[in-house]
Protein backbone atom coordinates (compact mmCIF):
# COMPACT_ATOMS: atom_id res chain seq x y z
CA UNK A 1 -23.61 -27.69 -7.68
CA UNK A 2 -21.42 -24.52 -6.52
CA UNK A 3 -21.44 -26.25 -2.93
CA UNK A 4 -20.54 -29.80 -4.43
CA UNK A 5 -17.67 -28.22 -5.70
CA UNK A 6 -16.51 -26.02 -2.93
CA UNK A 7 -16.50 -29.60 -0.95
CA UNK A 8 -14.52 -31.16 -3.73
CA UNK A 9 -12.01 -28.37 -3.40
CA UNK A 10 -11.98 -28.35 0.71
CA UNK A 11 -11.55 -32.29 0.11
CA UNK A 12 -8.50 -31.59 -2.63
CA UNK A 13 -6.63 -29.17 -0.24
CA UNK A 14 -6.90 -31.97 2.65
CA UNK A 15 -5.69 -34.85 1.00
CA UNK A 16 -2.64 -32.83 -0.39
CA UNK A 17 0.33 -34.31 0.52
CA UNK A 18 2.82 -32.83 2.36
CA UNK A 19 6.77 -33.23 3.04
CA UNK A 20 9.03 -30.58 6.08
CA UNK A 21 10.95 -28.81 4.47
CA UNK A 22 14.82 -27.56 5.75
CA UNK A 23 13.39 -25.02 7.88
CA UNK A 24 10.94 -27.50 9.44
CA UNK A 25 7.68 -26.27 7.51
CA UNK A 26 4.79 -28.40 6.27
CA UNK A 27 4.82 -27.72 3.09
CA UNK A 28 3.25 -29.71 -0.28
CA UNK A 29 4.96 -32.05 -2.71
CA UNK A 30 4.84 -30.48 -5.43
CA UNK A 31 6.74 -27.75 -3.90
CA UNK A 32 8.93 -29.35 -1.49
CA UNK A 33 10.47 -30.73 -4.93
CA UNK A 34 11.18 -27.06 -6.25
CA UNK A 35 14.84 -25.76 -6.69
CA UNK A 36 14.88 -22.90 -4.29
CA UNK A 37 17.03 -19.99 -5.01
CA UNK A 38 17.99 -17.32 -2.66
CA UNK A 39 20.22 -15.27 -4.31
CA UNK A 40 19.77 -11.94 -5.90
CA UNK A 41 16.69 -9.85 -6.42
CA UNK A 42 15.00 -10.80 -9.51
CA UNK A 43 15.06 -8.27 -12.68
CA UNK A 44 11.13 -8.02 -12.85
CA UNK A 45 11.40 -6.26 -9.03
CA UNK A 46 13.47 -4.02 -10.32
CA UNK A 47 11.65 -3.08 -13.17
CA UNK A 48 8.66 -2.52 -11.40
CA UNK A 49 10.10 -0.24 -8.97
CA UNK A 50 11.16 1.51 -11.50
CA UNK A 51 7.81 1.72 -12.86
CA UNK A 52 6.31 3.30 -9.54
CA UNK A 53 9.30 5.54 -9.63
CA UNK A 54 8.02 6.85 -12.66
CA UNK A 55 4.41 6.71 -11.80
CA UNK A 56 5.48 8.52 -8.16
CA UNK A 57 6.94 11.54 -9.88
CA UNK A 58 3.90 11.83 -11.52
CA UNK A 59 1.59 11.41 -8.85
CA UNK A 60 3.12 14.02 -6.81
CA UNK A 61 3.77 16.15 -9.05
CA UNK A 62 -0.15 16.62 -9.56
CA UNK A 63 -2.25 15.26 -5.83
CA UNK A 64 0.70 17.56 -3.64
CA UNK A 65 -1.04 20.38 -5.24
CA UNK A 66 -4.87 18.86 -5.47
CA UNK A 67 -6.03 19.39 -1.76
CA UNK A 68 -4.88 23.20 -1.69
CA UNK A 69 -6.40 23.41 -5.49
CA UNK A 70 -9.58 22.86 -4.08
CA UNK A 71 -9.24 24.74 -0.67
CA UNK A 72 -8.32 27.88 -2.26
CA UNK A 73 -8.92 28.14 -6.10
CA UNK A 74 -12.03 25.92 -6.14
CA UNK A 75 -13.60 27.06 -2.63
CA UNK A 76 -13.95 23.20 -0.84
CA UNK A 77 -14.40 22.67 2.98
CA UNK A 78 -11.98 20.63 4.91
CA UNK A 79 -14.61 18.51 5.49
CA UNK A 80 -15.55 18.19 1.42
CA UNK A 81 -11.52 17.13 1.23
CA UNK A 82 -11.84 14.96 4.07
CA UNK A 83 -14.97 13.02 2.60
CA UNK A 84 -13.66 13.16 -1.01
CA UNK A 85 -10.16 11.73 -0.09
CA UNK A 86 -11.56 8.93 2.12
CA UNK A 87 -14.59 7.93 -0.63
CA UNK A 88 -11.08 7.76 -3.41
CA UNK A 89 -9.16 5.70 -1.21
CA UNK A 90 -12.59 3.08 -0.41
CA UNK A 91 -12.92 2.79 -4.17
CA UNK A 92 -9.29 2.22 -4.84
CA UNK A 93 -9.18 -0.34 -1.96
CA UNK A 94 -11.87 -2.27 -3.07
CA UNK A 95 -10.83 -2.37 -6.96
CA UNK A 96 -7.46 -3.94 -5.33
CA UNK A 97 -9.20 -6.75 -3.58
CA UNK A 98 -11.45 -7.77 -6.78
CA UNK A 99 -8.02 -7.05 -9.31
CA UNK A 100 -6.53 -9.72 -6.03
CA UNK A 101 -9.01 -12.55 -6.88
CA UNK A 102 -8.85 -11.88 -10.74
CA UNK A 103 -5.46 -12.45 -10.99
CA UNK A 104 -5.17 -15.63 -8.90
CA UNK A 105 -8.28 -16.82 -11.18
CA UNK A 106 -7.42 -15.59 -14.42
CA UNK A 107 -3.13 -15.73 -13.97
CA UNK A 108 -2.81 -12.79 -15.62
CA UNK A 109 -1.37 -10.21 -13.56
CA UNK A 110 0.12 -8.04 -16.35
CA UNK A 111 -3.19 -8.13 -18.30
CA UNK A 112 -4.85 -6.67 -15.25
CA UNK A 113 -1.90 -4.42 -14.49
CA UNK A 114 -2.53 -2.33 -17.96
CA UNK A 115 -5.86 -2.25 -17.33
CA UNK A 116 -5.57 0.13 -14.18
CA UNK A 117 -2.46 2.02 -15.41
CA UNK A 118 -4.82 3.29 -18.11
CA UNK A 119 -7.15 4.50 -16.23
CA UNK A 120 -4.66 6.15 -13.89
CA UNK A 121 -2.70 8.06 -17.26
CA UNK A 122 -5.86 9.42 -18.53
CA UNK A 123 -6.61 10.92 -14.71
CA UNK A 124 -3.89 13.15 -15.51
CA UNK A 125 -5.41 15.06 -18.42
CA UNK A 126 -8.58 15.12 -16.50
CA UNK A 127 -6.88 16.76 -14.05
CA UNK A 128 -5.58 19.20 -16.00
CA UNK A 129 -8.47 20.82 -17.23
CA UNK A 130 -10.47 20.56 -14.02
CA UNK A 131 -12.20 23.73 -12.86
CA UNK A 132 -14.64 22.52 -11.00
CA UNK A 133 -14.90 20.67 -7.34
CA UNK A 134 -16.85 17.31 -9.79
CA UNK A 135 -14.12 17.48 -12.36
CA UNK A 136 -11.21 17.15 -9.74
CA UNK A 137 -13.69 14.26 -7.91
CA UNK A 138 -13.24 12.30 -11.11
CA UNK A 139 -9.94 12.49 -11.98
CA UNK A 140 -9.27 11.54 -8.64
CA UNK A 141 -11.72 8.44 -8.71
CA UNK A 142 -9.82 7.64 -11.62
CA UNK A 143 -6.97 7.78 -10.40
CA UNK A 144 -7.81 5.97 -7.80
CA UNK A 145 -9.75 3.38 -9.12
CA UNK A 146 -6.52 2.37 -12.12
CA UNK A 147 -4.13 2.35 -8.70
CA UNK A 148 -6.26 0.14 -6.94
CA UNK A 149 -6.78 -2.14 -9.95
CA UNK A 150 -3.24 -2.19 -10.48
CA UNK A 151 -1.77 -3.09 -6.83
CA UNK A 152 -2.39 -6.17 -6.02
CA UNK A 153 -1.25 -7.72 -8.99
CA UNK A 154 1.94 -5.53 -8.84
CA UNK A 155 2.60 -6.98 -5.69
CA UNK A 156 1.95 -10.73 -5.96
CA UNK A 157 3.53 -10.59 -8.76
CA UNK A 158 6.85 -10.19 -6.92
CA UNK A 159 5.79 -12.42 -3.97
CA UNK A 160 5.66 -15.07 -6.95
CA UNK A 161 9.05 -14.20 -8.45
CA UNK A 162 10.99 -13.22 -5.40
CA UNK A 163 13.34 -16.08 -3.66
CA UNK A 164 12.03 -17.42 -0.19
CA UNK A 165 14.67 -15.33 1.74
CA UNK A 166 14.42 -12.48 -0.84
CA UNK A 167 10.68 -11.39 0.15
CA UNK A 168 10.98 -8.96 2.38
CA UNK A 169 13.57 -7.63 0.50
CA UNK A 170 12.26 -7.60 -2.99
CA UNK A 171 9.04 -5.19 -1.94
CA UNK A 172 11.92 -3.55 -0.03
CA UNK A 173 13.61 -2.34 -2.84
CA UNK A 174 10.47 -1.84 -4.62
CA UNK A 175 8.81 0.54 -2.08
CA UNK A 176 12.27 2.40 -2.29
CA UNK A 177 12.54 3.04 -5.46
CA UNK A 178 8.75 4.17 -5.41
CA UNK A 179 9.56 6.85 -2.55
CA UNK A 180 12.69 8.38 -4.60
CA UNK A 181 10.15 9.08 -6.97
CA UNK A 182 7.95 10.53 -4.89
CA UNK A 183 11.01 12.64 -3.79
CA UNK A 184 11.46 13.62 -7.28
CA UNK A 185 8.21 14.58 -8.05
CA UNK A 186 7.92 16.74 -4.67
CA UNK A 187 10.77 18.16 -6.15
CA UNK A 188 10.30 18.52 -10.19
CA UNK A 189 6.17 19.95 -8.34
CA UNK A 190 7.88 23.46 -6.81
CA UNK A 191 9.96 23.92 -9.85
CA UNK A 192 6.77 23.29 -12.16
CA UNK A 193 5.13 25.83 -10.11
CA UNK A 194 7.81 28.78 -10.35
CA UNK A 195 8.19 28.11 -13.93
CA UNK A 196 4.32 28.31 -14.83
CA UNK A 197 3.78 31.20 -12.31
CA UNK A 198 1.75 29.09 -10.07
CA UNK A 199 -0.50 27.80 -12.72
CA UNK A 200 -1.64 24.31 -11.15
CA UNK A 201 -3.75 22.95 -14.35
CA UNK A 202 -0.46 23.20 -16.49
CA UNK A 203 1.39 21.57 -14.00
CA UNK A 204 -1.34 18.90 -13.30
CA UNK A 205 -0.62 18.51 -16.98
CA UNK A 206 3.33 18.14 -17.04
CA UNK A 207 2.41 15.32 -14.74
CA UNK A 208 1.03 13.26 -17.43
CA UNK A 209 4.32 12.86 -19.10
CA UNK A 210 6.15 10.68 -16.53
CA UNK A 211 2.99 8.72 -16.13
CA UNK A 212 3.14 7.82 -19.59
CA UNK A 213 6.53 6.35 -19.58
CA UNK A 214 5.96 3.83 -16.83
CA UNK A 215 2.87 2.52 -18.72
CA UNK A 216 5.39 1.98 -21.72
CA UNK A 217 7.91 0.75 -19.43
CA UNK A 218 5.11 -2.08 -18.12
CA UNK A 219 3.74 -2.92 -21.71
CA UNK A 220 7.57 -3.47 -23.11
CA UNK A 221 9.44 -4.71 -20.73
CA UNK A 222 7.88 -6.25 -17.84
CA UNK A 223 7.11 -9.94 -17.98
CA UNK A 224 4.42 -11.95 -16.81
CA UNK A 225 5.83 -14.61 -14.02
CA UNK A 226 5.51 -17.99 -15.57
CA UNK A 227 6.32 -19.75 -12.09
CA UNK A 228 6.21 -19.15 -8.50
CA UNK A 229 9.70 -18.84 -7.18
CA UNK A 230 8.96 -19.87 -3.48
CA UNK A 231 5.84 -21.06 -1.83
CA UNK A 232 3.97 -19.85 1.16
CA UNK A 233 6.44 -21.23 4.08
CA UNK A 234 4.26 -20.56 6.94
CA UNK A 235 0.59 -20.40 5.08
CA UNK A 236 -1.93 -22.53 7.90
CA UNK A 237 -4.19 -23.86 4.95
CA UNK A 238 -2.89 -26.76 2.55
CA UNK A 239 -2.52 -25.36 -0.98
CA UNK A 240 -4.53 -27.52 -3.60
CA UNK A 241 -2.49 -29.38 -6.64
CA UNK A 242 -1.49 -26.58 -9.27
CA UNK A 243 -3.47 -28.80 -11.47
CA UNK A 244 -6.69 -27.22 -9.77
CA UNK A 245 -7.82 -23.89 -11.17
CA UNK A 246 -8.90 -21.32 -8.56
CA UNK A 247 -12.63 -20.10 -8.80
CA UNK A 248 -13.45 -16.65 -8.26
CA UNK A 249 -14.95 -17.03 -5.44
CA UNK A 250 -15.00 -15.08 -2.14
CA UNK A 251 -15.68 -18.84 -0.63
CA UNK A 252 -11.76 -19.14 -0.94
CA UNK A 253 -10.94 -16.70 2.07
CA UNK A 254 -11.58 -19.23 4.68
CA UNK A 255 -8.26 -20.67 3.24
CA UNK A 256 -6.41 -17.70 4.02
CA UNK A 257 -5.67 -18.55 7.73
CA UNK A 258 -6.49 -17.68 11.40
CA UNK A 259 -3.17 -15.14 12.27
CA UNK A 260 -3.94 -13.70 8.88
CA UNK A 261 -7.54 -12.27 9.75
CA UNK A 262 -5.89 -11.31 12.96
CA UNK A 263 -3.24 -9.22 11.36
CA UNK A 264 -6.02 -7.83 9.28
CA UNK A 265 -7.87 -6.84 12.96
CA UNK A 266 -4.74 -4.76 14.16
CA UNK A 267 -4.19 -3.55 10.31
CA UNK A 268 -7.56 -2.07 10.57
CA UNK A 269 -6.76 -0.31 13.76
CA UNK A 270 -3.50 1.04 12.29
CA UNK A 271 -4.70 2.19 9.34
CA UNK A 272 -7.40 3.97 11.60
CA UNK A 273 -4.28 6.09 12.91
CA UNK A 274 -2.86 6.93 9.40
CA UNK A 275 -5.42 10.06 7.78
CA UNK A 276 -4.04 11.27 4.26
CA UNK A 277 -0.81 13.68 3.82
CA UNK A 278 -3.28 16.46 2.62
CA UNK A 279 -3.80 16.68 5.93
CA UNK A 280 0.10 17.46 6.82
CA UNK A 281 -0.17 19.81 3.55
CA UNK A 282 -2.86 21.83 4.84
CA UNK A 283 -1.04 21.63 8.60
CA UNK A 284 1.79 23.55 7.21
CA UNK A 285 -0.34 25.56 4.95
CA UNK A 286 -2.39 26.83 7.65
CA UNK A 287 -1.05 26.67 10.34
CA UNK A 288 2.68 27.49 9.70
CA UNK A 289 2.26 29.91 6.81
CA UNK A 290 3.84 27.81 4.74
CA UNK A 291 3.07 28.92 0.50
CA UNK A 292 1.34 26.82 -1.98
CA UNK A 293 4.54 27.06 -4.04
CA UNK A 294 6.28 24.71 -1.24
CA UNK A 295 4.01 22.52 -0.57
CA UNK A 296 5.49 19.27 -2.10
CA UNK A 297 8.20 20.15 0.60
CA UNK A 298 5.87 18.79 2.88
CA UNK A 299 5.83 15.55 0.58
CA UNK A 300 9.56 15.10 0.02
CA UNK A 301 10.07 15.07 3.53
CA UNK A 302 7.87 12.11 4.37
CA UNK A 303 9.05 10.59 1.14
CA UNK A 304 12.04 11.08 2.70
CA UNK A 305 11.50 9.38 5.27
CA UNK A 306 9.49 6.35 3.47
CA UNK A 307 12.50 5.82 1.42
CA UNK A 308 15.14 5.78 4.37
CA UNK A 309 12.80 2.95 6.09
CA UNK A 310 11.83 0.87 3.01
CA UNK A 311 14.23 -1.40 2.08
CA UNK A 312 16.07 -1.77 5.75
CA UNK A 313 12.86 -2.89 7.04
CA UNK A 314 12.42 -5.01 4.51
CA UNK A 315 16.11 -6.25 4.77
CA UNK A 316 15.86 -6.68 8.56
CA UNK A 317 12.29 -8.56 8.01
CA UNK A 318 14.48 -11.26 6.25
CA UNK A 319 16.89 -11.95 9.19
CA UNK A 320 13.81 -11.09 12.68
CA UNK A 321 10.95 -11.68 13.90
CA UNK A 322 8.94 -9.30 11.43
CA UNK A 323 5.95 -8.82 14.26
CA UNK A 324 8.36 -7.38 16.83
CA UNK A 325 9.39 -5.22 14.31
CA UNK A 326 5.82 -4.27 12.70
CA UNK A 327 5.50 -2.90 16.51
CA UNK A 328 8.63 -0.68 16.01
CA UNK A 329 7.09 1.08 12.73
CA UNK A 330 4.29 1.47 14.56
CA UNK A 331 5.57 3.68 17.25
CA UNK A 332 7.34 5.76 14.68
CA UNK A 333 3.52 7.20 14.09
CA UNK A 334 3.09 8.09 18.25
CA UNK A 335 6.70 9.38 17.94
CA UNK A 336 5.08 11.62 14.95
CA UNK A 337 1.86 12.57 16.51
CA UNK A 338 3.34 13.79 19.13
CA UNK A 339 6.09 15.98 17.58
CA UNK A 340 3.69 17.43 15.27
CA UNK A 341 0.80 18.38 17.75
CA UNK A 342 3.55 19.88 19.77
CA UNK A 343 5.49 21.73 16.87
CA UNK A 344 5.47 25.37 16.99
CA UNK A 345 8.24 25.79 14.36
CA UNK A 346 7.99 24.95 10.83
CA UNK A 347 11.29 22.55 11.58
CA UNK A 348 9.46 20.55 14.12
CA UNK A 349 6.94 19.94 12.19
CA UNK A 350 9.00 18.83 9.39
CA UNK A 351 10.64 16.44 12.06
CA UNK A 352 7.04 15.27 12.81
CA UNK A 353 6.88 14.43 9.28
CA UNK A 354 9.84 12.50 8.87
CA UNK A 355 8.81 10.03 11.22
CA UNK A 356 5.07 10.15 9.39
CA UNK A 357 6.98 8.71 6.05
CA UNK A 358 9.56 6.25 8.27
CA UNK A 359 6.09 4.55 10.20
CA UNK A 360 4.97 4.33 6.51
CA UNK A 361 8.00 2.71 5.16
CA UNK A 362 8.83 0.58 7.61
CA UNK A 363 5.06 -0.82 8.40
CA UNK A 364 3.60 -1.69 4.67
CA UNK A 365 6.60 -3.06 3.51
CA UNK A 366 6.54 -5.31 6.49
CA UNK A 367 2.55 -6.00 6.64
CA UNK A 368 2.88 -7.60 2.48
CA UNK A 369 6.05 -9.56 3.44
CA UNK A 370 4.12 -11.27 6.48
CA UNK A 371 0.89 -11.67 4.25
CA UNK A 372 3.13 -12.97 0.98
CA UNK A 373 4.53 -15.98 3.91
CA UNK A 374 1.05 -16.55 5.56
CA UNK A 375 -0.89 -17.17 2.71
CA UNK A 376 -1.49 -20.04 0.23
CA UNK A 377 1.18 -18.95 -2.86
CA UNK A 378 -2.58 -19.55 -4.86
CA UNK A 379 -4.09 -16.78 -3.02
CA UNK A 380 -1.38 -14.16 -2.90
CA UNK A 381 -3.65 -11.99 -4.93
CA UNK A 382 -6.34 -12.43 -2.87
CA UNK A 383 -4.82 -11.93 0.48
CA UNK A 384 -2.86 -8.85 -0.65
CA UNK A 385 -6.47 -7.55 -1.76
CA UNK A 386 -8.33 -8.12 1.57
CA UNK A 387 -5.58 -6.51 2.87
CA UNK A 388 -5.85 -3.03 0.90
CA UNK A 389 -9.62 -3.48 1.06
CA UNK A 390 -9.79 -2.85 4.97
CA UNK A 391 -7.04 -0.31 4.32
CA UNK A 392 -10.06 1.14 2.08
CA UNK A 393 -12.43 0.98 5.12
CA UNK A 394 -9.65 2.22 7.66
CA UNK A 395 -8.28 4.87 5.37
CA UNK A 396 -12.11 6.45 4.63
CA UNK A 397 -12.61 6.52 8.46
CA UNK A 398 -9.49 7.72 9.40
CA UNK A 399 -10.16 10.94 6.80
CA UNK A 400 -13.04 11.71 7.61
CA UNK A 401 -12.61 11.57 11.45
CA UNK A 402 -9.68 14.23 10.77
CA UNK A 403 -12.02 16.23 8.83
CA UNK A 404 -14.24 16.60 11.30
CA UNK A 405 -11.92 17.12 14.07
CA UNK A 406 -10.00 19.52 12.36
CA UNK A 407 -13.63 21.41 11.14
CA UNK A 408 -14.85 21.57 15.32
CA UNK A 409 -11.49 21.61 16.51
CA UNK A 410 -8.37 23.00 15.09
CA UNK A 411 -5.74 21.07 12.62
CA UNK A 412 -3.26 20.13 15.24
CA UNK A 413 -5.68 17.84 17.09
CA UNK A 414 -5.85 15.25 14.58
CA UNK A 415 -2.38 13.95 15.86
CA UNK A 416 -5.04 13.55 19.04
CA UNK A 417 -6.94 11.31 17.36
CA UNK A 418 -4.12 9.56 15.47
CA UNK A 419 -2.05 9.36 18.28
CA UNK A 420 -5.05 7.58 20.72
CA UNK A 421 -5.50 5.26 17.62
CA UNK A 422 -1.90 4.06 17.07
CA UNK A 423 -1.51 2.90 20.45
CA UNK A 424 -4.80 1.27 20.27
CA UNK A 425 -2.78 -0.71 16.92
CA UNK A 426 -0.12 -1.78 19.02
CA UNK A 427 -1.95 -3.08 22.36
CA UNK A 428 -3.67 -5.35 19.30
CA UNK A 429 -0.87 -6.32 18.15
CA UNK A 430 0.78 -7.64 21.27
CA UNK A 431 -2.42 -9.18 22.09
CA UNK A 432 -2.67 -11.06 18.11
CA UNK A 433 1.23 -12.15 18.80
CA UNK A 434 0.07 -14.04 22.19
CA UNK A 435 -3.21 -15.19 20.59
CA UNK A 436 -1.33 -16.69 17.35
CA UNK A 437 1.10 -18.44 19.65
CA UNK A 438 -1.73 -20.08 21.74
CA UNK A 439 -3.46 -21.28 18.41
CA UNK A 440 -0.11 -22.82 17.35
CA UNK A 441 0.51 -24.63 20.73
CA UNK A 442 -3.46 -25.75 20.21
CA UNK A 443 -2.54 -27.13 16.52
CA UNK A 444 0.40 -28.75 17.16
């Protein structure tokens, strides 16, 4: 029965009819018929970046401080913060692939979205009253966990509300309002920690408060999308009549295209490159003196620099060729590597970090804007959640392989490691930008 009806679907998508649209895209009836706007950035963006504003302040405000918490209150190896980081971040990737195909089954983004934000409020208290290495393991799992369930939803949601040449844009603005939180927190983090003497479970506490708001802010005021504003323009599989509900079924990512899974390759590869900002934290920390107290420095300068890169890149992704320019934010994170294995200052280092937060920026912002074109507008969830789930895989090995190196090593050389990585991303992607083009000139 289950393969009957995968065939009736396949059948479905292939007999869907299709009309070119202005820009000379093959795209369906039904949606060839839409009115198309392309003017201003919908409200529901910017209420959800101001959501992760709030959320950011509060997440900094707490996980700046985790990683030297554990080094030197609770005792922990680097390699026990290397391994515990990368096992949060698998977990949290995952939940944001499954929370993907739940909300392309179910169509209830929002629903799903309150779901994780609980479990990420009630981290916070956890948090708080940690004083042990398991306690601060599950508030972080917990945290992790309600981000990852949260995410993908958050983000198709504004692939399905933003206009067609709005996209890259939209998560733009979104990612930069996120990043000015983060700022904030780094920020509202040192001044928590003169004022309570350098008391981290009462400032792990204060960081409940902002957390709270945002999950008020998403339970009053944001909407769930009733329509899609635009469509996939370049997706390479037919999208089925919206009068066909999606299964939940991991059957449908064979519709999510050839120069998708490639992009997920080099993504992979990338991610590979990127280990955690503890890392950076304990760089300074250890290796430039720099006191627990001003710490979240360390995370308002890459902040810093993800907010400068946000929402140009995702300006500039509406008007170029957003490959060619994936390739540029990926050369911010050699430029970094190589500053910061070379800094002997703690203002080169801070340089080094800069251009950490700008490959950030100006790299994920541009990776969902290509994904939210590529893929059927039926999938978004999906596609955004295989996307974060090899970040998952990536992000575990990438944190663990700095643990170790900086364990048998010394700190510094995991911008080695990073560094070798990154350019390993980039070959890929040159070679995925001459293998998509051959595949088109095959198609057509």
């Amino acid at each position: 029965m289950d393969g009957q009806q995968s065939t009736s679907q396949m059948s479905s998508r292939k007999k869907t009819p299709v009309n070119i649209n202005e820009d000379g895209v093959s795209m369906p009836t039904h949606v060839t018929g839409r009115q198309e706007r392309d003017g201003k950035i919908p409200i529901t963006v910017w209420q959800i970046g101001i959501m992760m504003f709030l959320m950011n302040i509060s997440f900094i405000m707490a996980y700046s401080f985790s990683g030297l918490y554990l080094r030197h209150i609770l005792g922990a190896s680097v390699v026990g913060i290397g391994v515990l980081e990368g096992l949060c971040e698998t977990l949290s990737h995952l939940m944001k692939l499954i929370s993907g195909m739940l909300s392309d089954f179910l169509k209830k983004r929002k629903t799903i979205m309150l779901l994780g934000y609980i479990f990420s409020v009630i981290s916070r208290p956890i948090l708080a009253i940690s004083d042990s290495f398991f306690l601060v393991f599950s508030a972080r799992i917990l945290e992790r966990f309600g981000n990852g369930v949260q995410a993908s939803p958050r983000d198709a949601i504004i692939a399905d509300v933003a206009p067609r040449k709005k996209i890259g844009s939209s998560y733009g603005l979104k990612r930069s309002l996120a990043y000015i939180g983060s700022l904030i927190g780094g920020v509202f983090g040192i001044i928590a920690m003169k004022v309570t003497n350098n008391d981290y479970r009462t400032v792990f506490a204060m960081a409940s408060i902002p957390a709270i708001a945002a999950f008020l802010l998403l339970i009053f005021f944001i909407k769930e999308p009733k329509r899609f504003d635009h469509p996939a323009i370049t997706s390479e599989a037919p999208m089925p009549s919206p009068k066909i509900k999606q299964r939940f079924s991991f059957a449908s990512l064979k519709y999510l295209g050839f120069s998708f899974w490639l992009l997920m390759l080099v993504n992979l590869i990338f991610m590979m490159a990127r280990m955690n900002e503890t890392f950076l934290i304990l760089r300074m920390n250890e290796g430039f003196h720099v006191k627990p107290l001003l710490a979240p420095v360390v995370m308002i300068v890459f902040n810093l620099g993800t907010t400068l890169s946000s929402y140009p890149s995702g300006l500039l992704g509406d008007k170029v060729d957003r490959v060619k320019l994936l390739a540029l934010g990926m050369s911010f994170l050699i430029i970094a590597d190589i500053v910061m294995y070379f800094a002997v200052s703690q203002i080169a280092m801070y340089i080094g970090v800069l251009f950490w937060g700008i490959q950030l920026g100006s790299t994920q912002n541009v990776f969902v804007s290509i994904i939210a074109e590529k893929v059927p507008e039926d999938l978004r969830g999906t596609g955004l959640g295989v996307y974060w789930l090899i970040n998952a895989f990536a992000a575990f090995c990438a944190d663990t392989l700095a643990g170790i190196v900086a364990q048998h090593f010394a700190l510094n050389y995991i911008f080695v490691s990073s560094g070798i990585m990154g350019l390993f991303a980039i070959i890929a992607l040159f070679v995925m930008m001459h293998m998509t083009s051959s595949f088109r000139s095959k198609v057509a």
